[in-house]
Protein backbone atom coordinates (compact mmCIF):
# COMPACT_ATOMS: atom_id res chain seq x y z
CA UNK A 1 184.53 33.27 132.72
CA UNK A 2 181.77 34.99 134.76
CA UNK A 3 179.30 32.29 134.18
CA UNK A 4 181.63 30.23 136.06
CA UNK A 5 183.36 32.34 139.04
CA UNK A 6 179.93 33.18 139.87
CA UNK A 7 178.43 29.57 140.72
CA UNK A 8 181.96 28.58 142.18
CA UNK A 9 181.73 31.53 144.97
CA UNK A 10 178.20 30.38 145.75
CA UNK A 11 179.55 27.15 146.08
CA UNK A 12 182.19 27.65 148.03
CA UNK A 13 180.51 30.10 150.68
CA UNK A 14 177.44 27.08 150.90
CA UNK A 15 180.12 24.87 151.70
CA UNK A 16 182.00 26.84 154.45
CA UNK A 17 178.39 27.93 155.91
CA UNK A 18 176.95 24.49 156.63
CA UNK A 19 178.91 23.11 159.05
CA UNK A 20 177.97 26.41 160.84
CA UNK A 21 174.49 26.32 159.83
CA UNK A 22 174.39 22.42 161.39
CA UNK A 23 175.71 23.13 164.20
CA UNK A 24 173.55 23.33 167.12
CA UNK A 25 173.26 26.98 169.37
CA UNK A 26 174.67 27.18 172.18
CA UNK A 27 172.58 26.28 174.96
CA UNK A 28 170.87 29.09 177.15
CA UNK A 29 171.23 28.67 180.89
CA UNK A 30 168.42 28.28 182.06
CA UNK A 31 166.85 30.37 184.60
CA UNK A 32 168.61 30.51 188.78
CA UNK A 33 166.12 29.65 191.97
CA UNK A 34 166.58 29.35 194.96
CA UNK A 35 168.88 26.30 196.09
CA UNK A 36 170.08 26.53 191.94
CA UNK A 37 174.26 25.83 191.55
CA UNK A 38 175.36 29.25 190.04
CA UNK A 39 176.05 28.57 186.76
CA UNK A 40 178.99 30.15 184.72
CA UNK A 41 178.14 33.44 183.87
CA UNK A 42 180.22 35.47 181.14
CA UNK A 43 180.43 39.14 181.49
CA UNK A 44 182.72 42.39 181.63
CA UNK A 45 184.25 43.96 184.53
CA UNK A 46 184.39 47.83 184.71
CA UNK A 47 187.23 48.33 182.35
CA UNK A 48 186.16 46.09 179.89
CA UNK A 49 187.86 42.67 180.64
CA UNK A 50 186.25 39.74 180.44
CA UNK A 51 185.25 37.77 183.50
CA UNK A 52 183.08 35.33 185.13
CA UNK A 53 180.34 36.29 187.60
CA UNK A 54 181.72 32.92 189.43
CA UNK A 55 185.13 34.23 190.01
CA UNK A 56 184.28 36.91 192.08
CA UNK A 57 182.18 34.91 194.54
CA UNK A 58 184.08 33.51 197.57
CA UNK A 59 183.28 30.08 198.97
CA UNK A 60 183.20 30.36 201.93
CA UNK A 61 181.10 33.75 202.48
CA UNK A 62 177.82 35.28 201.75
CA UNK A 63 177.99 36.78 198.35
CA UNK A 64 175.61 39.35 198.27
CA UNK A 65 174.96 39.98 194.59
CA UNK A 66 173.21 43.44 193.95
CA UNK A 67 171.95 44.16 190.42
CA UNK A 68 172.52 47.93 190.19
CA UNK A 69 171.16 51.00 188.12
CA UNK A 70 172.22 54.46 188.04
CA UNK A 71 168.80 55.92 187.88
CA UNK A 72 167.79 53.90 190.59
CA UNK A 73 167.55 55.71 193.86
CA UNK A 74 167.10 52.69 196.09
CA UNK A 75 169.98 51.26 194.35
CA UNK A 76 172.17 53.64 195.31
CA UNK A 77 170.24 53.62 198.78
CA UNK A 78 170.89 49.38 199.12
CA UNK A 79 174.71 49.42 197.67
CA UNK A 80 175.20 52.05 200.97
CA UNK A 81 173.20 49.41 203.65
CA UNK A 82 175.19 46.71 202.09
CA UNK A 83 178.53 48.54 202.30
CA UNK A 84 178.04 49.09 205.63
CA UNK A 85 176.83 45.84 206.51
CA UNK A 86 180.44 44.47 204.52
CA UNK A 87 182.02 46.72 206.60
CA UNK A 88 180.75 45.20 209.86
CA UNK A 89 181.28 41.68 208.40
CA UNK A 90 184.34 41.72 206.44
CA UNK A 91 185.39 37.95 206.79
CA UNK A 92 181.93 36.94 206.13
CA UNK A 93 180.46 39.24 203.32
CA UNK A 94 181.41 39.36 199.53
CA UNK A 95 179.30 42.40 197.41
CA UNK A 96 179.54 41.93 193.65
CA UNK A 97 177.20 44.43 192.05
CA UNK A 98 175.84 43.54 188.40
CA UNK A 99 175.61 46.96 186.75
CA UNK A 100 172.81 47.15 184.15
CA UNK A 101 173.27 50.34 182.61
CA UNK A 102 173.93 50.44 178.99
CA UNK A 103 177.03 53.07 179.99
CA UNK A 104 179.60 51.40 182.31
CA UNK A 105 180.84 54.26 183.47
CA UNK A 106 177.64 54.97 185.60
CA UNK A 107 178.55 53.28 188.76
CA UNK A 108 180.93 55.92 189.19
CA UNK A 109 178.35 58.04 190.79
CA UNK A 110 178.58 55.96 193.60
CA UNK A 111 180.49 57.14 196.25
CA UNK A 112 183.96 56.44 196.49
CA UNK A 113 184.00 53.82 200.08
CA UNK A 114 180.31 52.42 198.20
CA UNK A 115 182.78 51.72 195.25
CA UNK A 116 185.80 50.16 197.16
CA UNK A 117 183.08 47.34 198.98
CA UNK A 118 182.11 45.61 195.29
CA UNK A 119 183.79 43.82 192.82
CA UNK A 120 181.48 45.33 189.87
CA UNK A 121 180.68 43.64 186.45
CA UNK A 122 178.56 45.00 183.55
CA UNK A 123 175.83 43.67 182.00
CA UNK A 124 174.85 46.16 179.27
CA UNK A 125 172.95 43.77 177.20
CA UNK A 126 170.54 42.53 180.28
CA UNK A 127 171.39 38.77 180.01
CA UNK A 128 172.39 37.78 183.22
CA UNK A 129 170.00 39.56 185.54
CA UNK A 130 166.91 37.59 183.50
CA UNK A 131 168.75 34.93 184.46
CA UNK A 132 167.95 35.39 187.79
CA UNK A 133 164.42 35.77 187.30
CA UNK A 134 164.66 39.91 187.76
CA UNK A 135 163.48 42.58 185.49
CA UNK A 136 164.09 45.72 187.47
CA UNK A 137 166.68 47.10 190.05
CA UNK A 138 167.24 47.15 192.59
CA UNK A 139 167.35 43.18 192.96
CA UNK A 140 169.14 41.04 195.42
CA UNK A 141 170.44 37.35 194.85
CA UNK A 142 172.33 35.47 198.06
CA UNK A 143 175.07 33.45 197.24
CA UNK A 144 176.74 30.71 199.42
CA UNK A 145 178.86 27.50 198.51
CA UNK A 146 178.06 28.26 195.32
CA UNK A 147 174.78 27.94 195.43
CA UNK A 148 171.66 30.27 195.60
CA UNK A 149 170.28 30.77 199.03
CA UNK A 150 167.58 33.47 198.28
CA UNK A 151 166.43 36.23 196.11
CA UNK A 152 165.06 39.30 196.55
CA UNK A 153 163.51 42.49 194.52
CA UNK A 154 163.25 46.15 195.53
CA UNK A 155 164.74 47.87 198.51
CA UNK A 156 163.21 50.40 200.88
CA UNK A 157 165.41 52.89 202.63
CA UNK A 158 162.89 53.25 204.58
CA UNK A 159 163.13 50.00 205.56
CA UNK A 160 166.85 49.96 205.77
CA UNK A 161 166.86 47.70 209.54
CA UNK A 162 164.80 45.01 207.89
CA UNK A 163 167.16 44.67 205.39
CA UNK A 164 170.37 44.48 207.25
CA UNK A 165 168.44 41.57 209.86
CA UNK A 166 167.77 40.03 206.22
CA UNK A 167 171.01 40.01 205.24
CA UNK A 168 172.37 39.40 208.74
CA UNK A 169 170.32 36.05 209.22
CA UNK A 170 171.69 34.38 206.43
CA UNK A 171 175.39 35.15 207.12
């Protein structure tokens, strides 16, 4: 009876695997520019629920999205400016910070009003801020009709003035 349950599994698991095996992967976005659509972008928000990265940007506004870390001083530094600069523009400015910790509870260190001025999502595994072309925080894409207007890497808080004429200009 062996000899025969045996080959009959093996069988039966070949056949269940190939249409799997045949089928092609999915394909990868590929990688966002400047005057790129913004493609459809799976990820979590802070408690864990899935979301899109689109359905937090507003159409007509300047999405500022801010890919975050918690060890990052000048991240904490930009998410500040850019709270501030929301809360001089609040018809025209929409912050959605990307969070790339592996912990999703980091953000929290950001203060509380910081916290209130982005829609957050997590991206643990690093797949969306390649995406952009980034590899480090803190890193700034623009967002606006749905398409991207500019992107930028690093922040000075030094520099803080420059930033918010940056930002400014392309509200």
């Amino acid at each position: 009876m062996r000899k025969v349950v045996f080959p009959a599994i093996l069988l039966a698991l070949a056949l269940c695997a190939a249409p799997v095996l045949a089928a092609d992967p999915p394909a990868k976005p590929e990688m966002m520019k400047v005057g790129s659509t913004l493609v459809e972008l799976k990820t979590m928000d802070m408690d864990g629920k899935a979301v899109t990265l689109n359905s937090l940007v507003k159409p007509n506004m300047l999405n500022v999205v801010a890919f975050t870390n918690s060890a990052c001083y000048a991240c904490a530094s930009e998410a500040q400016v850019l709270s501030s600069i929301k809360g001089k523009h609040p018809d025209k400015v929409n912050l959605i910070g990307v969070v790339t910790d592996i912990s999703p509870n980091s953000y929290k260190a950001l203060p509380e009003g910081v916290k209130k001025s982005f829609s957050f999502v997590h991206d643990a595994e690093f797949q969306i801020t390649p995406l952009f072309g980034f590899s480090s925080t803190p890193a700034t894409a623009l967002v606006k009709g749905g398409k991207i207007v500019d992107l930028k890497t690093g922040f000075e808080p030094a520099k803080s003035a420059e930033f918010i004429d940056y930002i400014e200009k392309n509200l």
